[in-house]
N, C-alpha and C. Protein backbone atom coordinates (compact mmCIF):
# COMPACT_ATOMS: atom_id res chain seq x y z
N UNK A 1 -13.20 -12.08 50.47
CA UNK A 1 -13.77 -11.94 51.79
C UNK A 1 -13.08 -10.78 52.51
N UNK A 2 -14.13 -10.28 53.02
CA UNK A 2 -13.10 -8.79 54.12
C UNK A 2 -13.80 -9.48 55.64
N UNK A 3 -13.27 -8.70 56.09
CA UNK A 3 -13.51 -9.02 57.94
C UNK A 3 -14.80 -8.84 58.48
N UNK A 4 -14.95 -8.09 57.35
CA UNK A 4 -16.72 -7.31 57.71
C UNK A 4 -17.92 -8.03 57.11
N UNK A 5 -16.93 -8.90 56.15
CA UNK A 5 -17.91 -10.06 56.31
C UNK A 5 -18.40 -11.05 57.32
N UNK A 6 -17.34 -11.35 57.98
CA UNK A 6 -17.84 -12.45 59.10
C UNK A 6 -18.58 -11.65 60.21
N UNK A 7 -18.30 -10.47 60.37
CA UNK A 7 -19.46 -9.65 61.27
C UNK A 7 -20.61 -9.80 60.69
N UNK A 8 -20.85 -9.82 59.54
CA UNK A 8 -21.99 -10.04 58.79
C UNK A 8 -22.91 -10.94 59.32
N UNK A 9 -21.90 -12.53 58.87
CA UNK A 9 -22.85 -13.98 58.88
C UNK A 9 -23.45 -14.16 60.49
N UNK A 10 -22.78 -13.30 61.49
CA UNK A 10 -23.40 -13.39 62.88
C UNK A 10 -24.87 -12.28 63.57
N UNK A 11 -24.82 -11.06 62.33
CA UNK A 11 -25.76 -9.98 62.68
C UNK A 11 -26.83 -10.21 61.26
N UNK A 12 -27.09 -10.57 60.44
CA UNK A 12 -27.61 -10.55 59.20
C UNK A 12 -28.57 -12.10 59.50
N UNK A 13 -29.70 -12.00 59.54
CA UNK A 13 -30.41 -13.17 59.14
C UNK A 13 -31.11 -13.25 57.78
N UNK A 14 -31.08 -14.63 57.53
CA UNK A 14 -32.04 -15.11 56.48
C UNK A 14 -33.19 -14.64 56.22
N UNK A 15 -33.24 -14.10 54.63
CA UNK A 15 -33.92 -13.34 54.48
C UNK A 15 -35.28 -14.29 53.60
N UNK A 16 -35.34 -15.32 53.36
CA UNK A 16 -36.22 -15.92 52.82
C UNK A 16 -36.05 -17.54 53.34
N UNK A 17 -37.15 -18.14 52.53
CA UNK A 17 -37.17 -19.99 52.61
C UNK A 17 -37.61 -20.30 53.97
N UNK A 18 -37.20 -21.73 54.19
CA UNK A 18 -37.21 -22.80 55.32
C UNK A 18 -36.71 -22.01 56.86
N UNK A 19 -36.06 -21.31 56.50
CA UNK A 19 -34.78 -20.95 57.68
C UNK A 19 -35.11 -19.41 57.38
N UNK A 20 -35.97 -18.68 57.51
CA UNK A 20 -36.32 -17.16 57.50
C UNK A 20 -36.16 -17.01 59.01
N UNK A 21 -34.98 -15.73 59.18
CA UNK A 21 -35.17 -15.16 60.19
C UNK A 21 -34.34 -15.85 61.36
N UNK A 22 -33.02 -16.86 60.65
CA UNK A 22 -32.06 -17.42 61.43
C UNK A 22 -30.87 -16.54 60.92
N UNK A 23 -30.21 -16.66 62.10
CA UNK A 23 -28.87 -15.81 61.51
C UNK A 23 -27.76 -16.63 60.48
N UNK A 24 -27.22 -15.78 59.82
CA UNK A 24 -26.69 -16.83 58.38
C UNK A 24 -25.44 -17.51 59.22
N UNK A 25 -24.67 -17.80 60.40
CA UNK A 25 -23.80 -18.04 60.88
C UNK A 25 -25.10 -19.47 62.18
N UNK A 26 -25.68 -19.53 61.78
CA UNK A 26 -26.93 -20.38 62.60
C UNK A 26 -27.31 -21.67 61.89
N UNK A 27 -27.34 -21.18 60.25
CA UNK A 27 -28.29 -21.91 59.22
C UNK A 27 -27.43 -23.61 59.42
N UNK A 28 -28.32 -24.76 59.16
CA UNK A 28 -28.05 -25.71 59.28
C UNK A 28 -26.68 -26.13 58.41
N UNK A 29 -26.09 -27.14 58.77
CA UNK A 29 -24.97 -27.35 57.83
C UNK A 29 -25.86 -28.33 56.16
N UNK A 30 -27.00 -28.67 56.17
CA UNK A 30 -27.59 -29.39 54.98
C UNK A 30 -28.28 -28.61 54.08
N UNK A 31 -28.57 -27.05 54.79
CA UNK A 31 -28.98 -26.19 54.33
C UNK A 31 -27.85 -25.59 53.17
N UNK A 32 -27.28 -25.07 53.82
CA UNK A 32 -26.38 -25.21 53.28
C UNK A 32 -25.30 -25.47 52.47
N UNK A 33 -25.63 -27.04 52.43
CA UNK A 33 -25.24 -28.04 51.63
C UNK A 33 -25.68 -28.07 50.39
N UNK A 34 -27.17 -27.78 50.68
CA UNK A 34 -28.46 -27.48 49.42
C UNK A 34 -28.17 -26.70 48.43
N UNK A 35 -27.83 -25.47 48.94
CA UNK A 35 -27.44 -24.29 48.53
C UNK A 35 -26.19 -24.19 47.18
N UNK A 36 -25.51 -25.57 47.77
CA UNK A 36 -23.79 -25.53 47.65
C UNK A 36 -24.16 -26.14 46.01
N UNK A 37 -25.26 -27.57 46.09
CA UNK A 37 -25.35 -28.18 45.13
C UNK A 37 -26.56 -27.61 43.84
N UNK A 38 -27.66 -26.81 44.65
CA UNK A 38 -28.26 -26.26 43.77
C UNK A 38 -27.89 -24.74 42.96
N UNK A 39 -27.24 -24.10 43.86
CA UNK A 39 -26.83 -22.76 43.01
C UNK A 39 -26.80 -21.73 44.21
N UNK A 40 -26.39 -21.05 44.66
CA UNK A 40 -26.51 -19.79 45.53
C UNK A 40 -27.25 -18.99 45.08
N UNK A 41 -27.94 -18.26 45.75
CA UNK A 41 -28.48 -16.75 44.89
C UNK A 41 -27.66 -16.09 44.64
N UNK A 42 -28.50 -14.84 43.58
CA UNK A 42 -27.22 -14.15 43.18
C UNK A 42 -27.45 -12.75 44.41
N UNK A 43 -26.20 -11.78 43.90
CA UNK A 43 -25.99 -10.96 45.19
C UNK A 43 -25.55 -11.20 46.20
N UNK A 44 -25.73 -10.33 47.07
CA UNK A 44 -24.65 -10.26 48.13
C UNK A 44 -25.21 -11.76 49.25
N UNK A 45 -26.42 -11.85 49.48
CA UNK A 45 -26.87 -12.73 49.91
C UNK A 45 -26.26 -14.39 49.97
N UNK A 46 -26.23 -14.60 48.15
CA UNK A 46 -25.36 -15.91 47.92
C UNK A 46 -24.01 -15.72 48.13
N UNK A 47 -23.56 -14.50 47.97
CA UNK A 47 -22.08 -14.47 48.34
C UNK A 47 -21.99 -14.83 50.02
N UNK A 48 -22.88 -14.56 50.62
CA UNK A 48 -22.18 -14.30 52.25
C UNK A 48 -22.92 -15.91 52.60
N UNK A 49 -23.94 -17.03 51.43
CA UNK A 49 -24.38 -17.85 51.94
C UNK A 49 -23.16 -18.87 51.81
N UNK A 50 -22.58 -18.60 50.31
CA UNK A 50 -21.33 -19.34 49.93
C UNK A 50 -19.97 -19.15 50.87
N UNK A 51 -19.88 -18.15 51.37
CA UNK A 51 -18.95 -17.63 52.42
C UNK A 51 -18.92 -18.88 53.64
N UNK A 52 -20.83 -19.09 54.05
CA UNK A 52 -20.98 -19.52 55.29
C UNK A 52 -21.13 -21.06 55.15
N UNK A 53 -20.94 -21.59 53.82
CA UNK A 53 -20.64 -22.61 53.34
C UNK A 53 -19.23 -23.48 53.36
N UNK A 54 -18.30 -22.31 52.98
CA UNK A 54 -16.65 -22.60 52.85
C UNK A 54 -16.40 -22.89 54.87
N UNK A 55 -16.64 -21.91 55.48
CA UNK A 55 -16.63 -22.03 57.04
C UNK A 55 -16.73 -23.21 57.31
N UNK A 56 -18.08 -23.48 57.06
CA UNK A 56 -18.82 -25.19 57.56
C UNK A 56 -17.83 -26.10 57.17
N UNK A 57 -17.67 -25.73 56.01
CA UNK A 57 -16.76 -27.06 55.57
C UNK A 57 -15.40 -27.30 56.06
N UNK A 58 -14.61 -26.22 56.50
CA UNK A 58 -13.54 -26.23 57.27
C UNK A 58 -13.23 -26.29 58.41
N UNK A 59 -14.27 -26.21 58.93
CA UNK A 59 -14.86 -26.68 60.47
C UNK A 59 -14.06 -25.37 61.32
N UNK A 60 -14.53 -24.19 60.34
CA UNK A 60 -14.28 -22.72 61.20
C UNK A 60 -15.39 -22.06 61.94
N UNK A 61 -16.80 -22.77 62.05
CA UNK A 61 -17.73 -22.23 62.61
C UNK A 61 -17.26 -21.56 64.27
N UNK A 62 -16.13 -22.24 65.20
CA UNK A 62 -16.00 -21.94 66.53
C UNK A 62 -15.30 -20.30 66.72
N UNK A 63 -14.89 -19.95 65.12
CA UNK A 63 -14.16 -18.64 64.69
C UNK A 63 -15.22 -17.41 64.92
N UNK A 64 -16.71 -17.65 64.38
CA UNK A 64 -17.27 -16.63 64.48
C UNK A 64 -17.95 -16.36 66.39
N UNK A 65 -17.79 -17.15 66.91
CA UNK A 65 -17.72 -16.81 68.59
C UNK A 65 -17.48 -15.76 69.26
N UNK A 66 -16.22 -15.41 68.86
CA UNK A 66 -16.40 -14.06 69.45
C UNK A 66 -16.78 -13.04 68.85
N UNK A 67 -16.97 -12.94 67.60
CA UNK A 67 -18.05 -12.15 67.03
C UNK A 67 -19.18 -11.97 67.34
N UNK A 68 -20.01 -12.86 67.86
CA UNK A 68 -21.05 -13.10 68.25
C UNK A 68 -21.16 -12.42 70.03
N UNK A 69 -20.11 -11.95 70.81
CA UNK A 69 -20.05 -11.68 71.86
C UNK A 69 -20.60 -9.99 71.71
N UNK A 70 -20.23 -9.25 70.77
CA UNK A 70 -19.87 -8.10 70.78
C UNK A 70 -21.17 -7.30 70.65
C-alpha cells in the first residue's frame, strides 16, 4: 500500500456491478465481504477493493475523512 492509495479509495468509484458509480471508500461493508469470499478482480481494481476490505475490517474507515475533505 502507498498513501496514494487511500487518496484513491475516496476519488475513484466503482467501476462495475450492484454499486456502479459509488466511491470505493462508500461501498457497503457486505459488499465487500462478497468480494473477500468470492475472489477480487484482478488488477488494480481488486487490489484497491481488497485494500478497502482490510480498512473495514479494522474499523479504519474514520481514517479516510480527511481525505475526503480535500
Amino acid at each position: 500500500m502507498q498513501a496514494a492509495d487511500l487518496e484513491t479509495l475516496v476519488t475513484l468509484r466503482m467501476p462495475f456491478g450492484k454499486h456502479k458509480g459509488v466511491l470505493l471508500a462508500d461501498l457497503p461493508e457486505n459488499y465487500l465481504d462478497w468480494f473477500a469470499r468470492q475472489g477480487f478482480p484482478p488488477g488494480e481494481i481488486g487490489r484497491l477493493l481488497a485494500l478497502m476490505h482490510e480498512i473495514q475490517l479494522n474499523g479504519l474507515r474514520p481514517l479516510l475523512d480527511p481525505l475526503r475533505k480535500r
